[in-house]
N, C-alpha and C. Protein backbone atom coordinates (compact mmCIF):
# COMPACT_ATOMS: atom_id res chain seq x y z
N UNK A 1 0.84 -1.17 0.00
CA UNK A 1 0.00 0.00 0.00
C UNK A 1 0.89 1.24 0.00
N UNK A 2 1.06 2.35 -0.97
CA UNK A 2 1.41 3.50 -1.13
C UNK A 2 1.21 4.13 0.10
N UNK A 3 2.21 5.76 0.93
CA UNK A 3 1.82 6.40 1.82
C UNK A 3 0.43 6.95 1.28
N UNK A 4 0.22 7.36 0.34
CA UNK A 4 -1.15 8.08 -0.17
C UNK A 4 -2.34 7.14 -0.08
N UNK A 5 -2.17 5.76 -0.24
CA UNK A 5 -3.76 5.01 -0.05
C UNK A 5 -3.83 4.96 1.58
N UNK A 6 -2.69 4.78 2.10
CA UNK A 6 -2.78 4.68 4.08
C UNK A 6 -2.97 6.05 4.03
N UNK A 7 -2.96 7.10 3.56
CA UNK A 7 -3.31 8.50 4.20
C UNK A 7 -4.76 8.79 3.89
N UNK A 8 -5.25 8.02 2.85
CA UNK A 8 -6.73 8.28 2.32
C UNK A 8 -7.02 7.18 3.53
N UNK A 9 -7.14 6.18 3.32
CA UNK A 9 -7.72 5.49 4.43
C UNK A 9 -7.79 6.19 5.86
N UNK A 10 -6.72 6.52 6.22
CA UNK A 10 -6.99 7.09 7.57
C UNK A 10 -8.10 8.23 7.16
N UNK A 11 -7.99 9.16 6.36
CA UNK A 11 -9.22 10.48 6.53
C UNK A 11 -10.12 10.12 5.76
N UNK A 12 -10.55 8.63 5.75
CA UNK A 12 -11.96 7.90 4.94
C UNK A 12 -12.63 7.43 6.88
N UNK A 13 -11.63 7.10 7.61
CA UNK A 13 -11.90 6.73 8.70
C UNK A 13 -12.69 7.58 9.84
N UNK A 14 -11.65 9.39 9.44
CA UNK A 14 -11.80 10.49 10.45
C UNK A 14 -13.19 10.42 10.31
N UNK A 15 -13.03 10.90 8.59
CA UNK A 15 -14.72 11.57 7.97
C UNK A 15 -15.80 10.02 8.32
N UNK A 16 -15.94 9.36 8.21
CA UNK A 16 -16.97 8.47 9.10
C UNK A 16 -16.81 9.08 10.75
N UNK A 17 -16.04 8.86 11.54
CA UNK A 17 -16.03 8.98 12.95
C UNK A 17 -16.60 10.26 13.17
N UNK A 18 -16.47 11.42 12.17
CA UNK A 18 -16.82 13.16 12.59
C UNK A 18 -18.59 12.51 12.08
N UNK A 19 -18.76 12.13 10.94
CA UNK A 19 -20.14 11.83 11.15
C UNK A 19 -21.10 11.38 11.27
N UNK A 20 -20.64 10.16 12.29
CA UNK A 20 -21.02 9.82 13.56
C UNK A 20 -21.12 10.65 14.91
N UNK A 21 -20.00 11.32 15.14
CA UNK A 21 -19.61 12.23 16.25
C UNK A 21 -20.74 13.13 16.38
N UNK A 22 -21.20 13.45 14.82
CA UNK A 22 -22.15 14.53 14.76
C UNK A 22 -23.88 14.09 14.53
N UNK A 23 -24.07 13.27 13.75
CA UNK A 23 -25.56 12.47 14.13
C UNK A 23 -25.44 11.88 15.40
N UNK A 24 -24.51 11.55 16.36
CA UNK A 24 -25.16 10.85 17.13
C UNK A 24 -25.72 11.64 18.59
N UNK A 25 -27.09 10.67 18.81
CA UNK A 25 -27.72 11.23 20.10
C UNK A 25 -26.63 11.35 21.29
N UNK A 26 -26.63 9.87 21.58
CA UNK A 26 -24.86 10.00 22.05
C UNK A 26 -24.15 8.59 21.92
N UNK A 27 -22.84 8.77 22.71
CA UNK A 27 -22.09 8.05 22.38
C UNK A 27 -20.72 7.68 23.81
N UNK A 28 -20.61 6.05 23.66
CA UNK A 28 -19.77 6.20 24.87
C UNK A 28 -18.77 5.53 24.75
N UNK A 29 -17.32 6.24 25.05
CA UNK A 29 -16.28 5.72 24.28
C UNK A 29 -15.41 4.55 25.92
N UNK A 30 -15.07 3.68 25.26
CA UNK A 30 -14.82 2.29 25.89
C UNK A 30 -13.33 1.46 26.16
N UNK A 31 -13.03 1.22 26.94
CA UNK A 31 -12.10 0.09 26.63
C UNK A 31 -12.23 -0.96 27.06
N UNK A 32 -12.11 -2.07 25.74
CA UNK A 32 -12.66 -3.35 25.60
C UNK A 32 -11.47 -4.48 25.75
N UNK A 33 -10.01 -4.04 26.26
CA UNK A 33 -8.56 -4.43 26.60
C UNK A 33 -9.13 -5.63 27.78
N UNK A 34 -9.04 -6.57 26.87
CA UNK A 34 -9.02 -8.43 27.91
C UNK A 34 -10.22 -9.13 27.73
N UNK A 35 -11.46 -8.35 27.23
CA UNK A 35 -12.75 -9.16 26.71
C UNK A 35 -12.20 -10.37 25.92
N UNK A 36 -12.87 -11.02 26.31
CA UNK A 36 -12.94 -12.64 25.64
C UNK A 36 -13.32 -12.18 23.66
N UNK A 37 -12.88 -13.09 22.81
CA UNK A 37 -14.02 -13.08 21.99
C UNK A 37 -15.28 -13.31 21.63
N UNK A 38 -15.90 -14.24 22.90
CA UNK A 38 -17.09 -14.37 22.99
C UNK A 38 -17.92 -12.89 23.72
N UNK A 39 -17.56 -12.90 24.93
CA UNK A 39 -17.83 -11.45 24.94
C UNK A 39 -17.95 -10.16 23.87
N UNK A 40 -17.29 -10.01 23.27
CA UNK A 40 -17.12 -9.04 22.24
C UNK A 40 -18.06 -9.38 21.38
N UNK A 41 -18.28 -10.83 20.95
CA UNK A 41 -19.30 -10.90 19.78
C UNK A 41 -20.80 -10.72 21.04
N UNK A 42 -20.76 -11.16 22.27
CA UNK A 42 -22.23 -11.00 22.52
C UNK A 42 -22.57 -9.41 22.77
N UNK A 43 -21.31 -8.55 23.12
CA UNK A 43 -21.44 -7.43 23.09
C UNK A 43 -21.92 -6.76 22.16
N UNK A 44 -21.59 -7.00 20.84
CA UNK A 44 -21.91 -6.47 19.61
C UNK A 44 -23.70 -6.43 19.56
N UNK A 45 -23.29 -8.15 20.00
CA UNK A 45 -24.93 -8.35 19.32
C UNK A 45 -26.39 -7.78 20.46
N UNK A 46 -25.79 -7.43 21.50
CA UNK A 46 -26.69 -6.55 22.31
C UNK A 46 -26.60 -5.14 21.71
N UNK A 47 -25.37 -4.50 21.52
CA UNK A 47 -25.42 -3.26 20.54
C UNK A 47 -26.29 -3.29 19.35
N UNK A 48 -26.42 -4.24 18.59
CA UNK A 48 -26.53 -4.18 17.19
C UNK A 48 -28.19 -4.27 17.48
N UNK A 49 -28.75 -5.43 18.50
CA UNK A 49 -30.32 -5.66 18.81
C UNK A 49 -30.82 -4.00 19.16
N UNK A 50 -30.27 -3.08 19.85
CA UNK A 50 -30.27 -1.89 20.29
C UNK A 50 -30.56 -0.69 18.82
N UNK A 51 -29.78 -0.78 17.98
CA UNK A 51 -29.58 -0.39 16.76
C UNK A 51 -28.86 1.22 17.27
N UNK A 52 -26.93 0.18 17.93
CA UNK A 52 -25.84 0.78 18.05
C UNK A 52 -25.14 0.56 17.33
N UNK A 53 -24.41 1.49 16.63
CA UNK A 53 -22.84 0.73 16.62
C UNK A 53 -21.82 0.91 17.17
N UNK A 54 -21.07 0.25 17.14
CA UNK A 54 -19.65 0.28 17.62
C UNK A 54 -18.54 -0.23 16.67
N UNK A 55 -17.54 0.47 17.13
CA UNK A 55 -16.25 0.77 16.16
C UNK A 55 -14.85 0.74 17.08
N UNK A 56 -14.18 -0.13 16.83
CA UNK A 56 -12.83 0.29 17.30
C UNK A 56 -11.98 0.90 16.35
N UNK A 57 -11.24 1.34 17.30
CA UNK A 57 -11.00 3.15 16.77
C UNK A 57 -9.02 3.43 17.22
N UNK A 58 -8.67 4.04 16.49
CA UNK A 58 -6.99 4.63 16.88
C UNK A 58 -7.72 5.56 17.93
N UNK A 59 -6.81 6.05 18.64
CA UNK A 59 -7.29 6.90 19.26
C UNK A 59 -6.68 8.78 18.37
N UNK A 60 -5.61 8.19 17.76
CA UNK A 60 -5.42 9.55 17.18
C UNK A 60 -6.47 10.16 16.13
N UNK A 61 -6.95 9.15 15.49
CA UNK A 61 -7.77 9.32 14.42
C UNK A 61 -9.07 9.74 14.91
N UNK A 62 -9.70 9.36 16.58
CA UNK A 62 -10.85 9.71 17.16
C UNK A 62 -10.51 10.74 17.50
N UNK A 63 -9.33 11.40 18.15
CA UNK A 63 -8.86 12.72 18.62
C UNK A 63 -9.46 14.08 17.29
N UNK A 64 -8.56 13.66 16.14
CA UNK A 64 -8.58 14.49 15.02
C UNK A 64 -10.20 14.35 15.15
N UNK A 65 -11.10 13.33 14.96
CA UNK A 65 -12.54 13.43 14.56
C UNK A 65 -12.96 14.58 15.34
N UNK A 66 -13.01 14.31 16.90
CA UNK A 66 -13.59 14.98 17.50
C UNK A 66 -13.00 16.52 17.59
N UNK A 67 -12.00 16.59 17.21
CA UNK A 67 -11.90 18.27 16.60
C UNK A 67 -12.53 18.40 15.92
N UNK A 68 -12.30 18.32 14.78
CA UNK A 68 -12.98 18.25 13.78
C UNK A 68 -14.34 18.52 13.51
N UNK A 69 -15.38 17.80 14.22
CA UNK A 69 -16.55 17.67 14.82
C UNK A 69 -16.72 18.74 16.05
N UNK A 70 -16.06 19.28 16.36
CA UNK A 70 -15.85 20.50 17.53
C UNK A 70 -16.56 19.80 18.53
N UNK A 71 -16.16 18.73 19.37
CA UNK A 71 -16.76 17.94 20.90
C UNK A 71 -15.01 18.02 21.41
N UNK A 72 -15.69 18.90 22.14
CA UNK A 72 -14.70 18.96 23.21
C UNK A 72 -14.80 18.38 24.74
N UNK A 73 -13.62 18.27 25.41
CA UNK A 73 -13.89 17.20 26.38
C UNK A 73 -13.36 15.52 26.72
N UNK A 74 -13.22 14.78 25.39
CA UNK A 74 -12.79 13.53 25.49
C UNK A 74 -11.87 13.26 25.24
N UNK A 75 -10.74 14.15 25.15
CA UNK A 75 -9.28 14.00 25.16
C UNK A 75 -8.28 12.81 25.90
N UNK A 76 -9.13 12.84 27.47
CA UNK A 76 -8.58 12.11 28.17
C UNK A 76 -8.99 10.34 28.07
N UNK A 77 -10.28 10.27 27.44
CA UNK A 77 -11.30 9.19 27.23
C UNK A 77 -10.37 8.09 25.62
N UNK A 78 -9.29 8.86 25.30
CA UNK A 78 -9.28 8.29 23.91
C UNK A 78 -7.47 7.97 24.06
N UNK A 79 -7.43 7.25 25.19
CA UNK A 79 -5.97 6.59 25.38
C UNK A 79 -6.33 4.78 25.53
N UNK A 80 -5.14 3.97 25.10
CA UNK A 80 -5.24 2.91 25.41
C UNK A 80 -6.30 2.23 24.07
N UNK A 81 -6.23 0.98 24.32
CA UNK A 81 -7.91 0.68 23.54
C UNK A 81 -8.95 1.11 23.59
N UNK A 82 -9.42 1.46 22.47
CA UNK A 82 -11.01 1.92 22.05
C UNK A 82 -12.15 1.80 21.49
N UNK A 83 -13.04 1.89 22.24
CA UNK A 83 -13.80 1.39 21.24
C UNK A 83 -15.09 2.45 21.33
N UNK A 84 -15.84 3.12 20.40
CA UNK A 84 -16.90 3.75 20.87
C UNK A 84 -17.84 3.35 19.92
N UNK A 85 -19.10 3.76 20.77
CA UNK A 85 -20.51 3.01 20.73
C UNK A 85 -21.21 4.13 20.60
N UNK A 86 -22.10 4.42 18.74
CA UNK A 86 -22.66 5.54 18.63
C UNK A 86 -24.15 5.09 18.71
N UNK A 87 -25.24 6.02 19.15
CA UNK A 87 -26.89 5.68 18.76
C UNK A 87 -27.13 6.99 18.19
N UNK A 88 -27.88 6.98 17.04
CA UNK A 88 -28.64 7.99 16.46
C UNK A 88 -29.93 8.54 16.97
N UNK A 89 -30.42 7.59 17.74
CA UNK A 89 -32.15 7.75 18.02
C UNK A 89 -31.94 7.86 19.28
N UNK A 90 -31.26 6.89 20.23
CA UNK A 90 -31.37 6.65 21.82
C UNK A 90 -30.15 7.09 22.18
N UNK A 91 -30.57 7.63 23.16
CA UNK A 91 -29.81 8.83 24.03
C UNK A 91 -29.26 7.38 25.56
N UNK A 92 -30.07 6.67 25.62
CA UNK A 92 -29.91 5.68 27.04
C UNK A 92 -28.79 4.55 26.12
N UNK A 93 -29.49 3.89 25.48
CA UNK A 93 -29.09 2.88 24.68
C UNK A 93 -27.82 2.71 24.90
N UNK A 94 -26.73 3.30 24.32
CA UNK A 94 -25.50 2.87 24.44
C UNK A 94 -24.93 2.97 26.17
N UNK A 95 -24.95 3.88 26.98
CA UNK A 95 -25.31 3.74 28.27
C UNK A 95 -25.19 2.81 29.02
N UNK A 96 -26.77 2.27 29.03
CA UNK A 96 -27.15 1.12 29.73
C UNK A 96 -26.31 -0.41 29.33
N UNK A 97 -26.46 -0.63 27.67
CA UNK A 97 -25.60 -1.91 27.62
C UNK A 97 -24.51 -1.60 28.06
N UNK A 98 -23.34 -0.77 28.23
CA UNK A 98 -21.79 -0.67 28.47
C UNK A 98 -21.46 -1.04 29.90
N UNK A 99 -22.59 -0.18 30.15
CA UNK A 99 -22.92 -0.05 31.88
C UNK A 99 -23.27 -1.18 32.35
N UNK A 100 -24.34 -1.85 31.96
CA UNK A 100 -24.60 -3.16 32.51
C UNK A 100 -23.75 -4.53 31.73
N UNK A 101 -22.93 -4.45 30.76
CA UNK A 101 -21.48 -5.15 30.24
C UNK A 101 -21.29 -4.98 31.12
N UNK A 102 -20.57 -4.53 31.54
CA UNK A 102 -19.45 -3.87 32.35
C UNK A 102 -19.65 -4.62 33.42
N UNK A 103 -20.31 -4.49 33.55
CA UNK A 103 -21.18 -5.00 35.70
C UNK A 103 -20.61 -6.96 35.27
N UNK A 104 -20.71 -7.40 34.05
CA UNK A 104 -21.04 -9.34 33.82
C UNK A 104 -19.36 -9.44 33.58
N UNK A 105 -18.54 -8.49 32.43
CA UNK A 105 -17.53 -8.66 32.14
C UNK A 105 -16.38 -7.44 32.49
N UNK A 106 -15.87 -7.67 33.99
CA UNK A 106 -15.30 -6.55 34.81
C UNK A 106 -14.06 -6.07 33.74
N UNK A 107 -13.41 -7.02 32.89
CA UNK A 107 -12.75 -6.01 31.61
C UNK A 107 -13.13 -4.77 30.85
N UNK A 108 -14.64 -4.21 30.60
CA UNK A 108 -14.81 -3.71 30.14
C UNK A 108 -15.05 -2.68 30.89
N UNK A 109 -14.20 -1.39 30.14
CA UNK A 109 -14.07 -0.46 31.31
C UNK A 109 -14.97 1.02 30.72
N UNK A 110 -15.81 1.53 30.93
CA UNK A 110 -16.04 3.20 30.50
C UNK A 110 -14.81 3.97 30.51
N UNK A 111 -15.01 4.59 29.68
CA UNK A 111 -13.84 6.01 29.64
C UNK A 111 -14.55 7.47 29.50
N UNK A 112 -15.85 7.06 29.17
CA UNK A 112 -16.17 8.37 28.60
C UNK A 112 -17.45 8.28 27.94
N UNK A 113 -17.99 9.67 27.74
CA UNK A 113 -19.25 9.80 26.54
C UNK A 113 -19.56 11.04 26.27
N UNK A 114 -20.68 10.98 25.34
CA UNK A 114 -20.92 12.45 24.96
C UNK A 114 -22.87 12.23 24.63
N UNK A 115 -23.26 13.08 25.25
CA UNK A 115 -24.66 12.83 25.19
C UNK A 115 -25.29 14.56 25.19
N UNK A 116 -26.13 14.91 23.69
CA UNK A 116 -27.04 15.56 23.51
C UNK A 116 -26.05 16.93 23.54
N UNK A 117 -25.40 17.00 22.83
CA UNK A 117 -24.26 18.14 22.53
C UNK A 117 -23.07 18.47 23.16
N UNK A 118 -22.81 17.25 24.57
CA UNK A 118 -21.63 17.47 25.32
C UNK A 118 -20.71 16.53 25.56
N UNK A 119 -19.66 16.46 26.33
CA UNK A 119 -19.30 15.33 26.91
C UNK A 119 -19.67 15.28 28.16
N UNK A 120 -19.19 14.06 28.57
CA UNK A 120 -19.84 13.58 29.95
C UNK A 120 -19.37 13.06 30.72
N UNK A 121 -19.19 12.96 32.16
CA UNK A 121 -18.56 12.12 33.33
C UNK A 121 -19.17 10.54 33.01
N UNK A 122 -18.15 9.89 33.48
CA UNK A 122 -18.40 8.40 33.76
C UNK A 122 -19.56 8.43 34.72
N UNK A 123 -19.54 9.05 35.70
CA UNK A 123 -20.58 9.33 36.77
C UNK A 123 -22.12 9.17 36.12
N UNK A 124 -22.04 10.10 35.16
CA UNK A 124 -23.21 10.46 34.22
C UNK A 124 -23.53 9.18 33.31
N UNK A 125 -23.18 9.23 32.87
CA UNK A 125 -23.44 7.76 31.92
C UNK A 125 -23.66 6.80 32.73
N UNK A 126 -23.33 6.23 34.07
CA UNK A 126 -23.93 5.46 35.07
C UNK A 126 -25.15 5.42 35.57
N UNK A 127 -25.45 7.14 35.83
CA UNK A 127 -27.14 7.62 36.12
C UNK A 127 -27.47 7.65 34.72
N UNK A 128 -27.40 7.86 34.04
CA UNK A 128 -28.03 7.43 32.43
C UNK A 128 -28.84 6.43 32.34
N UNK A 129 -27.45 4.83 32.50
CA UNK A 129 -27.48 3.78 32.19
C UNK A 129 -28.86 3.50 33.15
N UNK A 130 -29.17 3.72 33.93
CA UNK A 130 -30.23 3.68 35.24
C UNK A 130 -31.60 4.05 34.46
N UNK A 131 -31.89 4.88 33.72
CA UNK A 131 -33.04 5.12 32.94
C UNK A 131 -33.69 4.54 32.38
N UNK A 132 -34.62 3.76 32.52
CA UNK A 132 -35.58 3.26 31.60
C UNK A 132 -35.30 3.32 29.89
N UNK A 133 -35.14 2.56 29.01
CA UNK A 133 -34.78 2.96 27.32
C UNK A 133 -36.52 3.56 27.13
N UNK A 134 -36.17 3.19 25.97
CA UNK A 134 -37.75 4.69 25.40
C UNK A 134 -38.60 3.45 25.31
N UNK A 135 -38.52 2.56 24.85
CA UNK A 135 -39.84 1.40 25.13
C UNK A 135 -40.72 1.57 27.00
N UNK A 136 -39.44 1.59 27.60
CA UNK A 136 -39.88 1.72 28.71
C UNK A 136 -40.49 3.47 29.29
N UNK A 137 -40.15 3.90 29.03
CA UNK A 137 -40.88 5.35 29.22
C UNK A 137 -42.04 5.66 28.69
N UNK A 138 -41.92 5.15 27.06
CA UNK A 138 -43.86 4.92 26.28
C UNK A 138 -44.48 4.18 27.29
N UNK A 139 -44.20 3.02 27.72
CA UNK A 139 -44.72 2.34 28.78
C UNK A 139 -45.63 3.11 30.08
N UNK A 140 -44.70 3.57 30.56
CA UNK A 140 -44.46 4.67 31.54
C UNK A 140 -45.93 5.53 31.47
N UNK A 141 -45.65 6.50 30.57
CA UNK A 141 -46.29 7.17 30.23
C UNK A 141 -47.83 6.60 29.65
N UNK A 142 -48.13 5.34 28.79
CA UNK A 142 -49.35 5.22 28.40
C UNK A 142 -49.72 4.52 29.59
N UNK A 143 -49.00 4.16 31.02
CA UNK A 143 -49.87 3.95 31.89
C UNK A 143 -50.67 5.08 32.80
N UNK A 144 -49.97 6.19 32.65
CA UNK A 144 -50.11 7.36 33.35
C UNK A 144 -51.68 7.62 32.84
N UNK A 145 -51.18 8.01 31.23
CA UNK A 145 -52.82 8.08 30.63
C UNK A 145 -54.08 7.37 30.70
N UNK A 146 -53.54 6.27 31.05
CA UNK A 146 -54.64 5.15 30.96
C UNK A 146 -55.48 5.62 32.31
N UNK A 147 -54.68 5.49 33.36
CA UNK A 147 -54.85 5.86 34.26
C UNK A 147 -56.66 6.35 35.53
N UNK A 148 -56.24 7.66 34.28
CA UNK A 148 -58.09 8.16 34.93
C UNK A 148 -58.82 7.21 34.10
N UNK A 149 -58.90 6.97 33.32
CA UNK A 149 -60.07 6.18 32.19
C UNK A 149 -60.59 4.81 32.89
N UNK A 150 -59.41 4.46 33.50
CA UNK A 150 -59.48 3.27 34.09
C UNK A 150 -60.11 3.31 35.42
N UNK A 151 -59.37 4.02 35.92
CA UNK A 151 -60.31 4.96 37.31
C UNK A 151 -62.05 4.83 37.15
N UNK A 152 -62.27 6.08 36.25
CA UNK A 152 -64.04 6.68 35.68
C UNK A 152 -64.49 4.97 35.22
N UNK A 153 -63.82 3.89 34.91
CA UNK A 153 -64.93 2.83 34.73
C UNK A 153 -64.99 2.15 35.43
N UNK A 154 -63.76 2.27 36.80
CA UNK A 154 -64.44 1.66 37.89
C UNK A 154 -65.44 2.14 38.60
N UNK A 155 -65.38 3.58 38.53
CA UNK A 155 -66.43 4.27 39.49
C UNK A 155 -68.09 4.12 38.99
N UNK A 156 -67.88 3.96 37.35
CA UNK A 156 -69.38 3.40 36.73
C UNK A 156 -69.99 1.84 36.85
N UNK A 157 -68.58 1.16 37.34
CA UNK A 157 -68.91 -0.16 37.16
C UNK A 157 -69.84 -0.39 38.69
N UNK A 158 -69.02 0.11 39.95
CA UNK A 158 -69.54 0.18 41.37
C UNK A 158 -70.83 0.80 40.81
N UNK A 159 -71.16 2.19 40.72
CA UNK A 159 -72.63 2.35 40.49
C UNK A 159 -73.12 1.72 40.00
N UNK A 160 -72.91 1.14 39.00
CA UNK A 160 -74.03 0.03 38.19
C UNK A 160 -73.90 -0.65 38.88
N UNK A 161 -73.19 -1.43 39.83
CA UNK A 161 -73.58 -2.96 40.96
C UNK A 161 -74.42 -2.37 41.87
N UNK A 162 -74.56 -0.82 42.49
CA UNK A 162 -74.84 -0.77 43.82
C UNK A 162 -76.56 -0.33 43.51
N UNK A 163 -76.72 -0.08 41.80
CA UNK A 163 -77.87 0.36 41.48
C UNK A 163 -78.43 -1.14 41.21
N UNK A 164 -78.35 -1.83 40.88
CA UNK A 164 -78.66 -3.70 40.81
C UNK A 164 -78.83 -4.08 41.77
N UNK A 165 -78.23 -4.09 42.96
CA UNK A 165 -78.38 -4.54 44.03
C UNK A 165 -79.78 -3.62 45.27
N UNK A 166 -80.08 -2.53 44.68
CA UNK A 166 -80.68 -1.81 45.10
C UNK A 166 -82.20 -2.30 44.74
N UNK A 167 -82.01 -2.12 43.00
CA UNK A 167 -83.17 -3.13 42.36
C UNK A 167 -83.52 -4.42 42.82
N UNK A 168 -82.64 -5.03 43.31
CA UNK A 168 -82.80 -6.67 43.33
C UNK A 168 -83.45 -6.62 45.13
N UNK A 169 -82.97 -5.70 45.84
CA UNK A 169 -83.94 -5.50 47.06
C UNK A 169 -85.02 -4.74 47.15
């Protein structure tokens, strides 16, 4: 391979990682240093059921992205092995699986993330990971609504027994 096809490759790499960096809701960058290969493939495939991806990554080439992409902040997050985990739609998603990885396969370590235009403490992405995903919040919420409706037909159902029973004496 010529220096010029390894130099295109690397800024075929940046320009994917900047836009990712930039569609994504968020994203949490990882090190995956001692995972099994089984791990790694079941990791994936909880990412991928999620509709994450993940990418291992140079870290110089994630550095340049995230200039690039103007996210500032994860400088310190992009040493050692890497791997980061983008979602377009879900803001929890990548989060919660890393977070709860993490907890089954003590190799896998957080370094970092960036969620909804910033970066973020490990701290944060822990209370993240804690959130309900959006299946669970629709949930949430259409029980809330249901709620009175369900209420008002018990309160019609009692009157109609106590008016029957009234009749029937």
């Amino acid at each position: 391979m010529s220096r010029e096809q390894i130099l295109q490759e690397k800024q075929n790499v940046v320009d994917l990682l900047v836009e990712k960096m930039q569609n994504a809701a968020s994203f949490v960058v990882v090190d995956y240093r001692g995972l099994t290969v089984g791990e790694v493939t079941e990791l994936r495939k909880q990412l991928r059921e999620a509709g994450v991806d993940m990418h291992v990554v140079k870290n110089t080439l994630a550095r340049k992205a995230a200039s690039v992409a103007e996210i500032e902040g994860l400088e310190d997050a992009f040493v050692g092995p890497t791997a980061i985990a983008f979602s377009e739609e879900e803001v929890v998603a990548p989060a919660k699986i890393m977070v709860d990885f993490a907890k089954e396969a003590e190799a896998l370590e957080v370094k970092g993330g960036y969620m909804e235009g910033e970066a973020v403490s490990i701290e944060t992405i822990e209370q993240v990971a804690k959130l309900p995903n959006r299946e669970g919040l629709l949930s949430m919420l259409l029980s809330v609504l249901q709620a009175p409706i369900r209420n008002t037909a018990l309160v019609f159902k009692a009157v109609a027994e106590k008016k029957e029973e009234e009749d029937a004496a």
